[in-house]
C-alpha atoms as a PDB file:
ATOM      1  CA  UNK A   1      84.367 -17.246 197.733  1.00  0.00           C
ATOM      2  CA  UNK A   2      87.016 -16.319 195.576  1.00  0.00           C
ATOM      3  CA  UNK A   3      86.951 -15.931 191.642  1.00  0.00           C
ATOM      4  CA  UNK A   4      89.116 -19.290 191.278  1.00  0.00           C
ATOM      5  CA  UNK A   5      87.112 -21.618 193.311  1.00  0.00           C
ATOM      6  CA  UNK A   6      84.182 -20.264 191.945  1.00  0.00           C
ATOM      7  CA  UNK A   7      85.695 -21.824 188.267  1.00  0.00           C
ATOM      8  CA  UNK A   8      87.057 -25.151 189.807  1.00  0.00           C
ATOM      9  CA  UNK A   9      83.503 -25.695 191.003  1.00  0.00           C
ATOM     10  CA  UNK A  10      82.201 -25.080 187.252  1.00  0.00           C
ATOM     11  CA  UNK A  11      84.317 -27.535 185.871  1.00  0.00           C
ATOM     12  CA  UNK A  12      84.049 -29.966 188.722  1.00  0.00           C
ATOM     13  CA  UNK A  13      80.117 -29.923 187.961  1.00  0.00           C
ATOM     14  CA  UNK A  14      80.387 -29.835 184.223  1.00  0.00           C
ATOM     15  CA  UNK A  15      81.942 -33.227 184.258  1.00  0.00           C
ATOM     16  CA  UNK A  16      79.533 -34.628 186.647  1.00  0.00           C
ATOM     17  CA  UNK A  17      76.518 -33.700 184.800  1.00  0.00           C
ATOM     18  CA  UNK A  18      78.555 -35.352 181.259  1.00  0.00           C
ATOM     19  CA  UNK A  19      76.869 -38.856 180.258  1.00  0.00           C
ATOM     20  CA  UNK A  20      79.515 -41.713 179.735  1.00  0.00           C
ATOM     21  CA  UNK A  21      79.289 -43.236 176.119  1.00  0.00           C
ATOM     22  CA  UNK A  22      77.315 -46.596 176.883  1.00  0.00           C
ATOM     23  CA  UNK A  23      79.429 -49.754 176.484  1.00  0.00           C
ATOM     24  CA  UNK A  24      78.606 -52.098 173.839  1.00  0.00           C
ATOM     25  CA  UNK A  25      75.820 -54.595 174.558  1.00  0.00           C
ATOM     26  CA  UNK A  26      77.028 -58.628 174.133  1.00  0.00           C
ATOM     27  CA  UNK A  27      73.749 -58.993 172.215  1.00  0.00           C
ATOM     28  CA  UNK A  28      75.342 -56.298 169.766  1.00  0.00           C
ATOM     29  CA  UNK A  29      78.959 -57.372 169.405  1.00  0.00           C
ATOM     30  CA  UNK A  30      76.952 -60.279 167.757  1.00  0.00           C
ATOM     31  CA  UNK A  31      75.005 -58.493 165.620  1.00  0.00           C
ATOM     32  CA  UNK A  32      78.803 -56.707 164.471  1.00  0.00           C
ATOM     33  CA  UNK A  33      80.954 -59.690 164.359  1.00  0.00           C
ATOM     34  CA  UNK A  34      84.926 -58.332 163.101  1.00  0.00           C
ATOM     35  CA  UNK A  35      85.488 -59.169 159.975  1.00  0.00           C
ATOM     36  CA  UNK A  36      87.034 -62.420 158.833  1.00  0.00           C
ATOM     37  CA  UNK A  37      89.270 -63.204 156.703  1.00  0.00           C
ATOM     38  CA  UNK A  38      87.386 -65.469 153.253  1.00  0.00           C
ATOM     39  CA  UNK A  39      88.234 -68.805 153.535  1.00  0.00           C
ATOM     40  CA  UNK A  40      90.330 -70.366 150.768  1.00  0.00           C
ATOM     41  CA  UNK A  41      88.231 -72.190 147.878  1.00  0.00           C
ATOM     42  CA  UNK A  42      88.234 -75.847 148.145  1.00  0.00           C
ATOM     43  CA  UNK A  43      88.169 -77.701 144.953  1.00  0.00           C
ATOM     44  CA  UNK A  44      86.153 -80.709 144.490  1.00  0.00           C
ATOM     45  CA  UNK A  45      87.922 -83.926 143.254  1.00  0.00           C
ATOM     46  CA  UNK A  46      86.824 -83.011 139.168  1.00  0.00           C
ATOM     47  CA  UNK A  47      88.846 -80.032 139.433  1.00  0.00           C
ATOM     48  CA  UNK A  48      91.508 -81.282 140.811  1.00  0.00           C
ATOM     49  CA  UNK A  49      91.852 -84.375 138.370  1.00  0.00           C
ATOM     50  CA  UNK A  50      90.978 -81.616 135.841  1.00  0.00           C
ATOM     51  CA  UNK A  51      94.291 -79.757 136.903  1.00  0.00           C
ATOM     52  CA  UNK A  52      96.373 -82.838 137.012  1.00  0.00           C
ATOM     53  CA  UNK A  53      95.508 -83.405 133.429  1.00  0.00           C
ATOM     54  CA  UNK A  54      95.779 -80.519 132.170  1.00  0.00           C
ATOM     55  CA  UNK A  55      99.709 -80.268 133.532  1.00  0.00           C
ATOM     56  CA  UNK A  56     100.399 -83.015 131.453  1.00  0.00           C
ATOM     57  CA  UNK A  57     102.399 -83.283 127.504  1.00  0.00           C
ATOM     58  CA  UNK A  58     100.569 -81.828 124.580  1.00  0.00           C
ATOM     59  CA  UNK A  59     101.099 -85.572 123.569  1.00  0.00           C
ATOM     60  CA  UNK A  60      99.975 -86.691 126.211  1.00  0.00           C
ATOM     61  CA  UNK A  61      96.399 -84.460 125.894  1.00  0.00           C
ATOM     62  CA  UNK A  62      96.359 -85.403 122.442  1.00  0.00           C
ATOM     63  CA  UNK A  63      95.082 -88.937 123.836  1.00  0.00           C
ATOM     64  CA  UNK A  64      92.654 -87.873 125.217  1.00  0.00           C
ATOM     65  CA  UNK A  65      89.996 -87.849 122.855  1.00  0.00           C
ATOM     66  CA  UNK A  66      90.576 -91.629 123.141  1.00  0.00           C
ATOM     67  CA  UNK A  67      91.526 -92.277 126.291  1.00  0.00           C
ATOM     68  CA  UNK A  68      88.533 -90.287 128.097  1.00  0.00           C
ATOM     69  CA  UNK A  69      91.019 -90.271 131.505  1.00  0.00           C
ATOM     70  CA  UNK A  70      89.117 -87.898 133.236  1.00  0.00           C
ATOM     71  CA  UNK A  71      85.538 -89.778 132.535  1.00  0.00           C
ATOM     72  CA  UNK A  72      86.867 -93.040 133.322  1.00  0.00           C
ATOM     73  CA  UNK A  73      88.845 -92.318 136.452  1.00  0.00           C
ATOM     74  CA  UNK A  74      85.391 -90.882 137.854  1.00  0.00           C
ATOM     75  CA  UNK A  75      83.500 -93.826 136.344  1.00  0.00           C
ATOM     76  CA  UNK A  76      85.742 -95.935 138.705  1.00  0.00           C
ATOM     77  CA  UNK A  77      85.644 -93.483 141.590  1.00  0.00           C
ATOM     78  CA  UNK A  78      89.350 -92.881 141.797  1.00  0.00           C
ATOM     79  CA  UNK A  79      89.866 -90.009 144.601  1.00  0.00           C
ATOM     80  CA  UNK A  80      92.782 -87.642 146.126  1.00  0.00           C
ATOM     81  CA  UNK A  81      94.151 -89.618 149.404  1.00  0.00           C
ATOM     82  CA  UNK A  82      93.699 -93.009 148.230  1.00  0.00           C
ATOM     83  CA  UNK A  83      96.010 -95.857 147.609  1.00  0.00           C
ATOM     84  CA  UNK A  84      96.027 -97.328 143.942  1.00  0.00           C
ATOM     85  CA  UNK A  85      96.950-100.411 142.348  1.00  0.00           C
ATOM     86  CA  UNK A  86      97.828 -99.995 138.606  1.00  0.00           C
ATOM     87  CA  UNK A  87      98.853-102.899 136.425  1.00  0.00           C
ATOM     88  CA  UNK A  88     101.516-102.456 133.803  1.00  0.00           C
ATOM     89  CA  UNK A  89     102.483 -98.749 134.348  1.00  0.00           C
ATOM     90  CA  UNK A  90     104.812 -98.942 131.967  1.00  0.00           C
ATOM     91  CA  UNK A  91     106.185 -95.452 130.689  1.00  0.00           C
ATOM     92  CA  UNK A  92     103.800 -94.038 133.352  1.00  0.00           C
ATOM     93  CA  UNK A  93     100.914 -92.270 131.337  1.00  0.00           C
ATOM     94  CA  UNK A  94      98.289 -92.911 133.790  1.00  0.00           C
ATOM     95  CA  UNK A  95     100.948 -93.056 137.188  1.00  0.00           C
ATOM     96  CA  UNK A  96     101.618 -89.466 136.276  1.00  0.00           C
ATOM     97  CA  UNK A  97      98.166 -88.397 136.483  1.00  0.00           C
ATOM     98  CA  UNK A  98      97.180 -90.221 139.140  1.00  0.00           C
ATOM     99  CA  UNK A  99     100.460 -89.501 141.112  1.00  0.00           C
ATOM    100  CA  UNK A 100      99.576 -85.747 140.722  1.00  0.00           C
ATOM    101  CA  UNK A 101      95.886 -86.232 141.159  1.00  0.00           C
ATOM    102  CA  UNK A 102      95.754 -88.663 144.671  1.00  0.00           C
ATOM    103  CA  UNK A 103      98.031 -85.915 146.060  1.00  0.00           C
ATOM    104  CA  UNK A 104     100.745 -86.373 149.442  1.00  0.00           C
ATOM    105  CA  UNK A 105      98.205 -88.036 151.298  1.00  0.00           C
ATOM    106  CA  UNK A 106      98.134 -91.153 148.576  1.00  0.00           C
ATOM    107  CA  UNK A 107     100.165 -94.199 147.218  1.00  0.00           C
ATOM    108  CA  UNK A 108     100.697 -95.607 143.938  1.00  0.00           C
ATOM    109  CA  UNK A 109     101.516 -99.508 143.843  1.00  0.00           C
ATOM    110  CA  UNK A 110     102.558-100.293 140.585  1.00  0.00           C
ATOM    111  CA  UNK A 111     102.940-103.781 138.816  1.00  0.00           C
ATOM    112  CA  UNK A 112     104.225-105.698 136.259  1.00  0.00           C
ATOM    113  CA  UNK A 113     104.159-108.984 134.541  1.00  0.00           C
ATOM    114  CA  UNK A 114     105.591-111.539 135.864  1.00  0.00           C
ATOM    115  CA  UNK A 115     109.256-112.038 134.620  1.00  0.00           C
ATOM    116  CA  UNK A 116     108.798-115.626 133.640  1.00  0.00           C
ATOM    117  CA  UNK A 117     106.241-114.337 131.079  1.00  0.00           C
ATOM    118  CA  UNK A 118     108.333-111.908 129.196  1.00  0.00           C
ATOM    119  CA  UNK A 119     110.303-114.871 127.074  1.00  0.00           C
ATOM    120  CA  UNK A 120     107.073-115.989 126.116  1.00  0.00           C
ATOM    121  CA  UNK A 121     106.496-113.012 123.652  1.00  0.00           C
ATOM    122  CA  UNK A 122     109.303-114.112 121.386  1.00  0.00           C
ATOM    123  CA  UNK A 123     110.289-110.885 120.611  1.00  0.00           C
ATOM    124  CA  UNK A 124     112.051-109.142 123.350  1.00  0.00           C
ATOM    125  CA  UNK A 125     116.091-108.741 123.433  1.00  0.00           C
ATOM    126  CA  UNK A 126     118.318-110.469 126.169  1.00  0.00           C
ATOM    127  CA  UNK A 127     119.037-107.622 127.576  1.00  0.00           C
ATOM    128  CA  UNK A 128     115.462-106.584 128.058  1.00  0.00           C
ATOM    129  CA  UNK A 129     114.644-110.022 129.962  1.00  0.00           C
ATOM    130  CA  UNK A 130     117.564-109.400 132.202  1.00  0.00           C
ATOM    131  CA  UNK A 131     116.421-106.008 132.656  1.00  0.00           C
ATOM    132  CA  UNK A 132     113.156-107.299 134.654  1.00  0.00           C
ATOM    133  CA  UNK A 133     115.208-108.844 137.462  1.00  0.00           C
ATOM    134  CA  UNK A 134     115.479-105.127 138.577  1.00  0.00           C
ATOM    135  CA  UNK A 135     111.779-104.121 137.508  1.00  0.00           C
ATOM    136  CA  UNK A 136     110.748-102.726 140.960  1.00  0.00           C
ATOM    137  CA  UNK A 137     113.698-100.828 141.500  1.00  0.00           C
ATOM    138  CA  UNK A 138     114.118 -99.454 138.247  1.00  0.00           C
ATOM    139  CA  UNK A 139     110.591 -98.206 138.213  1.00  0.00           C
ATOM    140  CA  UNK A 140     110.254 -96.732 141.699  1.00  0.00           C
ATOM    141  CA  UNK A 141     113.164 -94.884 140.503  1.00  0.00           C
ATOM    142  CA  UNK A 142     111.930 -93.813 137.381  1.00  0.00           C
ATOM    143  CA  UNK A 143     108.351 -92.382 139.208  1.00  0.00           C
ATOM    144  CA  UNK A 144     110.285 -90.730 141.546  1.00  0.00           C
ATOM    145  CA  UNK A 145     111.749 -88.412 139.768  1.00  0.00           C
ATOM    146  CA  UNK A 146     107.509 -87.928 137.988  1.00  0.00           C
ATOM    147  CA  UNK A 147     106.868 -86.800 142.076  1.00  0.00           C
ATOM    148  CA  UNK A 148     106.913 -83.709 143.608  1.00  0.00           C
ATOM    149  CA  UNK A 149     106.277 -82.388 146.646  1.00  0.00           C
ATOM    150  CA  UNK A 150     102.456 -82.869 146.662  1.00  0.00           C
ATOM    151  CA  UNK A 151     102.375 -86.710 144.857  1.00  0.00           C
ATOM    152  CA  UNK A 152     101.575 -89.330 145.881  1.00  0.00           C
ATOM    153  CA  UNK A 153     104.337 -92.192 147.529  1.00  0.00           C
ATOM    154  CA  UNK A 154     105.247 -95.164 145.088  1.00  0.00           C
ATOM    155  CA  UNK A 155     105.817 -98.273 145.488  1.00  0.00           C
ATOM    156  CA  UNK A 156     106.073-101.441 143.227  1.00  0.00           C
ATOM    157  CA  UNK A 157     106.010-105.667 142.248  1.00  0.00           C
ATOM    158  CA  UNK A 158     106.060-108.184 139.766  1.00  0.00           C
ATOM    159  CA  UNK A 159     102.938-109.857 139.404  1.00  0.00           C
ATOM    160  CA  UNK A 160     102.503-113.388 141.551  1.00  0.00           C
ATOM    161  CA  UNK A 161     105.344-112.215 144.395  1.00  0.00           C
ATOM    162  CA  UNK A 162     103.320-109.798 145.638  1.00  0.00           C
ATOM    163  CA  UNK A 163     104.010-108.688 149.121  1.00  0.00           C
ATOM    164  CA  UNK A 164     102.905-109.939 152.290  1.00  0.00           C
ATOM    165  CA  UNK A 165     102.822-106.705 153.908  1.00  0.00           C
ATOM    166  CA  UNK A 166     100.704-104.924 150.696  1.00  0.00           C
ATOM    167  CA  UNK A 167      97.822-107.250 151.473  1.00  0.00           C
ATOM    168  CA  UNK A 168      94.495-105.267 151.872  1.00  0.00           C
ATOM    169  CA  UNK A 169      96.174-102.035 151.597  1.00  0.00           C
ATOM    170  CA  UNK A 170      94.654-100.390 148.339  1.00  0.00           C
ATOM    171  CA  UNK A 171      91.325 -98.858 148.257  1.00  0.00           C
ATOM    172  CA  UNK A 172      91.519 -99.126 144.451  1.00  0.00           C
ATOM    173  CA  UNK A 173      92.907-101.261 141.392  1.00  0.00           C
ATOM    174  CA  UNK A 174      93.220 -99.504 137.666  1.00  0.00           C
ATOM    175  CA  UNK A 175      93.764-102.030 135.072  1.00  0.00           C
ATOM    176  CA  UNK A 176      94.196-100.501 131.729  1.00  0.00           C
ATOM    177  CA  UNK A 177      95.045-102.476 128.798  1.00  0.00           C
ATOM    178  CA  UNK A 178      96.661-105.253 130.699  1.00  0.00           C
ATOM    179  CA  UNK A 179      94.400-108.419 130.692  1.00  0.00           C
ATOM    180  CA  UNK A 180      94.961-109.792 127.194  1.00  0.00           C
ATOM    181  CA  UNK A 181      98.704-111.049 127.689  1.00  0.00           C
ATOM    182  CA  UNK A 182      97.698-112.166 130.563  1.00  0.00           C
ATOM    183  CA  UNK A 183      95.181-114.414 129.013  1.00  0.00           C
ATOM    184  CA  UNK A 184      96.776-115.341 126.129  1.00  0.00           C
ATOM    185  CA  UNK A 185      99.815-116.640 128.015  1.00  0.00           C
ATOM    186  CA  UNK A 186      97.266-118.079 130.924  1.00  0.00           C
ATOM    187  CA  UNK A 187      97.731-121.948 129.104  1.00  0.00           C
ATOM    188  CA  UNK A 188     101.504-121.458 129.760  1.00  0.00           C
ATOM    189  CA  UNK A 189     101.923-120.366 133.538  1.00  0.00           C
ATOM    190  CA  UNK A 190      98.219-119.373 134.938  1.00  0.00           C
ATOM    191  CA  UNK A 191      99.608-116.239 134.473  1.00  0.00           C
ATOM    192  CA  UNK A 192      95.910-114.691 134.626  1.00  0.00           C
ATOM    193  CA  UNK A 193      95.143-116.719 137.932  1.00  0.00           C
ATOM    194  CA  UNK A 194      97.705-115.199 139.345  1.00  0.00           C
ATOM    195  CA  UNK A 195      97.868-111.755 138.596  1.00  0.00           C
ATOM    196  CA  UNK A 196      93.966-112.044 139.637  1.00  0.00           C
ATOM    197  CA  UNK A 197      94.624-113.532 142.653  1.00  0.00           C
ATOM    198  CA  UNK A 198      97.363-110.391 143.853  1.00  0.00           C
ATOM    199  CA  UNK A 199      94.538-108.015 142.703  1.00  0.00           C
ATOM    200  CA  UNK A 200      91.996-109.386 144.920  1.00  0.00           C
ATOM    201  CA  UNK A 201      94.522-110.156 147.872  1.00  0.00           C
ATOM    202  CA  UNK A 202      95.919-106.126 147.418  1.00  0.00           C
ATOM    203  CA  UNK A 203      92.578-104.619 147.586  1.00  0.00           C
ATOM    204  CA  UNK A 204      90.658-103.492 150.804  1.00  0.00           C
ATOM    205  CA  UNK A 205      87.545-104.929 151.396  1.00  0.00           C
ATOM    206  CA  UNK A 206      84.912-103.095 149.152  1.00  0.00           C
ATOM    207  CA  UNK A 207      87.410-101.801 147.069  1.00  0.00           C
ATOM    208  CA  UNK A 208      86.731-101.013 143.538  1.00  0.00           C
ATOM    209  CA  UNK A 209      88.661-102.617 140.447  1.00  0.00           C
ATOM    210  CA  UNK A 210      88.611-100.508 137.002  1.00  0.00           C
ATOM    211  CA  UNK A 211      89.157-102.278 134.057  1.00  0.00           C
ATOM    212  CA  UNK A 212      89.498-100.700 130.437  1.00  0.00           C
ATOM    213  CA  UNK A 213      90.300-103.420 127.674  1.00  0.00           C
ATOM    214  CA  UNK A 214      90.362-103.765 123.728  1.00  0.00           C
ATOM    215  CA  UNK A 215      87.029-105.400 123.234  1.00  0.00           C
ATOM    216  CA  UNK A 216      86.053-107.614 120.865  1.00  0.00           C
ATOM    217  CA  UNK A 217      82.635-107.996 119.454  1.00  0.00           C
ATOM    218  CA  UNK A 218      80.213-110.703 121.014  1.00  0.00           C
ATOM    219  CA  UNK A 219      80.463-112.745 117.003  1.00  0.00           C
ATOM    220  CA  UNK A 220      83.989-112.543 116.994  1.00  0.00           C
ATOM    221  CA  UNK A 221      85.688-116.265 117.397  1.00  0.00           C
ATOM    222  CA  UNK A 222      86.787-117.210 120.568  1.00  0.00           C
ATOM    223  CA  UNK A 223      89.851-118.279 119.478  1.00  0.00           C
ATOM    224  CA  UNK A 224      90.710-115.043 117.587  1.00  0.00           C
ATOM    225  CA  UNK A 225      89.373-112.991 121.174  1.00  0.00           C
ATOM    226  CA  UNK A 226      91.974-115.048 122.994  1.00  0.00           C
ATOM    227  CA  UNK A 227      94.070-112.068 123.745  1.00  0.00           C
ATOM    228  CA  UNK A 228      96.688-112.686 120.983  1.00  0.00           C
ATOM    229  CA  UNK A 229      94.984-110.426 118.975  1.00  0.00           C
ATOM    230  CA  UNK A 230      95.126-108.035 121.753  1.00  0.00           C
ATOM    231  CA  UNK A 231      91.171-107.960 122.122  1.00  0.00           C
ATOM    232  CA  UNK A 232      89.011-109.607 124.722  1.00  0.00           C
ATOM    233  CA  UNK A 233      85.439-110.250 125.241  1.00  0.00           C
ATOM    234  CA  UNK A 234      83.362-108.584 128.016  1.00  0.00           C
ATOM    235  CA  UNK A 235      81.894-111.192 129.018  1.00  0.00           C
ATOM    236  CA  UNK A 236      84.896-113.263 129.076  1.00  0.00           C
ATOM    237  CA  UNK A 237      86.408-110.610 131.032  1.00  0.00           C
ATOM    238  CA  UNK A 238      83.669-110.480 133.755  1.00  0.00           C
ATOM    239  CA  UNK A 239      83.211-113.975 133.927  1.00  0.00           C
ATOM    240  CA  UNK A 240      86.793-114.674 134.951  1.00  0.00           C
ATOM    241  CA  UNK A 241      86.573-111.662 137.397  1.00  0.00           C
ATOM    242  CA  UNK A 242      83.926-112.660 139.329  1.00  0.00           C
ATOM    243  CA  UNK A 243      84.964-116.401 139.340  1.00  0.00           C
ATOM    244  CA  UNK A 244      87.974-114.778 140.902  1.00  0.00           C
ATOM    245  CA  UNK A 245      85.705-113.270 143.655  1.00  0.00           C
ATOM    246  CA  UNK A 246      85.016-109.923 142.241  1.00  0.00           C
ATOM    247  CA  UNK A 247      81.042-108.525 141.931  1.00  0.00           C
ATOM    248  CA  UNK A 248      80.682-106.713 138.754  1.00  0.00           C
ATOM    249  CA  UNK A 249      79.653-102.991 139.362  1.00  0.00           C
ATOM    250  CA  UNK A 250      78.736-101.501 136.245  1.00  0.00           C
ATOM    251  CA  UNK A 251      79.882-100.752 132.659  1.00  0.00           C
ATOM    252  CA  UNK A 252      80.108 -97.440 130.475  1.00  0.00           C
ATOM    253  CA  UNK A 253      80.715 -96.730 126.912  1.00  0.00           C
ATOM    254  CA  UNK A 254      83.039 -94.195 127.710  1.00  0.00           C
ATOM    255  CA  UNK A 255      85.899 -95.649 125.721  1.00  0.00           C
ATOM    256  CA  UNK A 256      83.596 -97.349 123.009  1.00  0.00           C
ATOM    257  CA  UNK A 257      85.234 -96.735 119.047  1.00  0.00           C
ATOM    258  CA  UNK A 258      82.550 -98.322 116.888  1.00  0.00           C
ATOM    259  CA  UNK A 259      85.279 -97.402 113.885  1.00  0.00           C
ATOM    260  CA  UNK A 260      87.604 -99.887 115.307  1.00  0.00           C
ATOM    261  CA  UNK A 261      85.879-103.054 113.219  1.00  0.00           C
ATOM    262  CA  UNK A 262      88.827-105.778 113.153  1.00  0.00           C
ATOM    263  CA  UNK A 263      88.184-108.955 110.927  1.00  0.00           C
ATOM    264  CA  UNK A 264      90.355-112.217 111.662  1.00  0.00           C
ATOM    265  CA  UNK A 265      93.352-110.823 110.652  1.00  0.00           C
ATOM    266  CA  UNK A 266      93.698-107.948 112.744  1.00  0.00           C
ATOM    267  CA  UNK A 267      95.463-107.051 115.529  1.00  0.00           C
ATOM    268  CA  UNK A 268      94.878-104.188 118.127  1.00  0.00           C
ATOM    269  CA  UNK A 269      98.479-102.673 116.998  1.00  0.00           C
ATOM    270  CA  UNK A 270      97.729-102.223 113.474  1.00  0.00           C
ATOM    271  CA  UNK A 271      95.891 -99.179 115.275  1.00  0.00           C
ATOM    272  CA  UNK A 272      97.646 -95.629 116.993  1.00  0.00           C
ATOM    273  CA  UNK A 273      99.157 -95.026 118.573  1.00  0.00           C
ATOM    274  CA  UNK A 274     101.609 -98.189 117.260  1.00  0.00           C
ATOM    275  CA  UNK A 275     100.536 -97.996 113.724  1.00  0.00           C
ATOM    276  CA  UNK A 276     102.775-101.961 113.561  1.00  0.00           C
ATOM    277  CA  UNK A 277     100.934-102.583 109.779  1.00  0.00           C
ATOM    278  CA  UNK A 278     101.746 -98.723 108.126  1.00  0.00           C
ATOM    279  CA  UNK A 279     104.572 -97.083 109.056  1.00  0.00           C
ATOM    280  CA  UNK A 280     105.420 -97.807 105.396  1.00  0.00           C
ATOM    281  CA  UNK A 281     102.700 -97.402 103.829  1.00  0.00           C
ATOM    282  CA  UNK A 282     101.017 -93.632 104.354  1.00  0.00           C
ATOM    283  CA  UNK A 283      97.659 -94.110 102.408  1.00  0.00           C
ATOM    284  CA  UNK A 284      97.063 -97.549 105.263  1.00  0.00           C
ATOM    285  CA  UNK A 285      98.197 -94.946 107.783  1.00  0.00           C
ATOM    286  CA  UNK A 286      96.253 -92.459 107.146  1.00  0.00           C
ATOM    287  CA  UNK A 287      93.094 -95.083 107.333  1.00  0.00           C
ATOM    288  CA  UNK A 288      94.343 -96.203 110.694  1.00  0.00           C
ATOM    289  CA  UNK A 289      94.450 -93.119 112.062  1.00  0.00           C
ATOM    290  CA  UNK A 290      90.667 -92.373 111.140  1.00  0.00           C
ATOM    291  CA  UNK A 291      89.701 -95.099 113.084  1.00  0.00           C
ATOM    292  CA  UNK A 292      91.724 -94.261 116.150  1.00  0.00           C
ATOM    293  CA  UNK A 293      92.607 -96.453 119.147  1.00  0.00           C
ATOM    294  CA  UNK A 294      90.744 -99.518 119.760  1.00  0.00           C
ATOM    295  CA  UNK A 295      87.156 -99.730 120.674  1.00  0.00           C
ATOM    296  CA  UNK A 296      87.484-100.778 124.672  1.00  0.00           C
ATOM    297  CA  UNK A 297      85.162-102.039 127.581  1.00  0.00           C
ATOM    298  CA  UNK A 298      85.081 -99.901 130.973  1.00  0.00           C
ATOM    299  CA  UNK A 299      83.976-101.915 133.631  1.00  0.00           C
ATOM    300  CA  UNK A 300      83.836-101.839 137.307  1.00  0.00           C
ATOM    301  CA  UNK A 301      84.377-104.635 139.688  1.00  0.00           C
ATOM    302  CA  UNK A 302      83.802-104.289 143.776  1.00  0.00           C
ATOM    303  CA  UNK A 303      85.718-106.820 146.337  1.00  0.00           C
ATOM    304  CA  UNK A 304      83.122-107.964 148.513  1.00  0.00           C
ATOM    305  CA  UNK A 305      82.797-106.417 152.480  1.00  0.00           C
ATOM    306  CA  UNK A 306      82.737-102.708 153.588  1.00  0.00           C
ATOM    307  CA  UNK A 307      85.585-100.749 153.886  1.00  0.00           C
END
């Protein structure tokens, strides 16, 4: 045999004898699993109400020593997704926060007094009655340009019309500081009755109402707690809830001012942020703003069923 074959064969039987590299078991591709990207951090619903408030005014923050917003939105269980009601929104200081904070996937419903009631202040201009025949457009407007991308949609009535097609479509109600016109002009078109009646129609079954309120204390007189004053009683306040069909659901002292101590004469305005008794007078000022806003009740209501 010649010298080449002789070193083919070698090689031929060199490879032969060569043990493959053994495959990769299934049991150990499990045991080394590639490696995944981390998944992003999701935020729970205190952070992200955190982050909505803290993207707010300076002047806006400023309130909140007072207003305890992030306490008493989570004392009501306000949450990302939902659809709120909110009664006199007004300049929007709680529809901006909660615009941010219920995100794309919620809806703000905002309302106002009826227009009827407005005259009955005495005080407003003709121009700013006839400005409420355009309420709801004017303030959709207005919020829309508060939106972004990742708000929540807005919509918007007059208390007592309230929309056929809104009934049973909020999950929750905010009512901040609203109540006491509504009482104190109740005598002169069941203005209350009504504005009751739209909250409980609005709301889902099992939906929660929130209600924060200038409270006045239990020996107050009636008469002077009417709402005039701008002050109500608690227990004025839950007994005409649940009379309108609510279930009470809890109170907290979140927003309680023991400072704010009106006698007979007072009214909730002579406080801040109005300051209607001092602007003047500087040494009364500077008194009014060491009490601070008014002492308020926080209370939850519940509309009966499950959602």
């Amino acid at each position: 045999m010649s010298r080449f074959m002789i070193v083919i064969l070698a090689v031929l039987l060199s490879a032969c004898n060569e043990s493959p590299a053994p495959a990769e078991t299934a049991s150990q591709a499990a045991e080394s699993p590639a490696v995944q990207p981390a998944a992003p951090a999701v935020q729970d619903n205190s952070e992200i109400l955190a982050a909505a408030l803290a993207a707010q005014p300076e002047d806006v923050q400023a309130r909140y020593t007072y207003r305890h917003p992030q306490e008493t939105l989570e004392f009501f269980g306000i949450e990302p997704g939902m659809t709120v009601y909110e009664t006199l929104p007004g300049g929007g200081w709680y529809s901006k926060v909660l615009l941010s904070y219920l995100g794309s996937e919620g809806h703000l419903i905002g309302a106002d007094y009826a227009a009827d009631m407005y005259p009955l202040f005495g005080f407003f201009s003709e121009e700013d009655l006839a400005s409420k025949a355009t309420w709801v457009e004017t303030w959709t407007t207005e919020a829309d340009v508060w939106r972004n991308d990742d708000s929540a949609s807005v919509s918007a009535f007059q208390m007592g019309s309230m929309p056929a097609e809104m009934q049973g479509t909020a999950d929750a109600a905010v009512v901040v500081r609203s109540l006491h016109n509504l009482a104190r002009f109740e005598p002169d078109g069941g203005y209350l009755t009504a504005a009751l009646a739209d909250l409980y129609a609005i709301l889902k079954p099992g939906g929660i109402v929130g209600v924060v309120q200038h409270q006045a204390r239990d020996e107050m007189p009636d008469e002077w707690a009417s709402g005039a004053m701008g002050y109500l009683k608690d227990d004025f306040v839950i007994a005409r809830m649940t009379e309108a069909g609510f279930e009470y659901a809890g109170q907290s002292g979140i927003n309680f001012n023991p400072k704010d101590q009106p006698g007979e004469d007072d009214f909730v305005w002579r406080l801040p942020p109005s300051l209607a008794t001092s602007k003047d007078n500087a040494e009364l000022k500077a008194a009014m703003l060491e009490i601070g806003e008014s002492h308020r009740m926080t209370i939850k209501f519940r509309k009966p069923g499950k959602k």
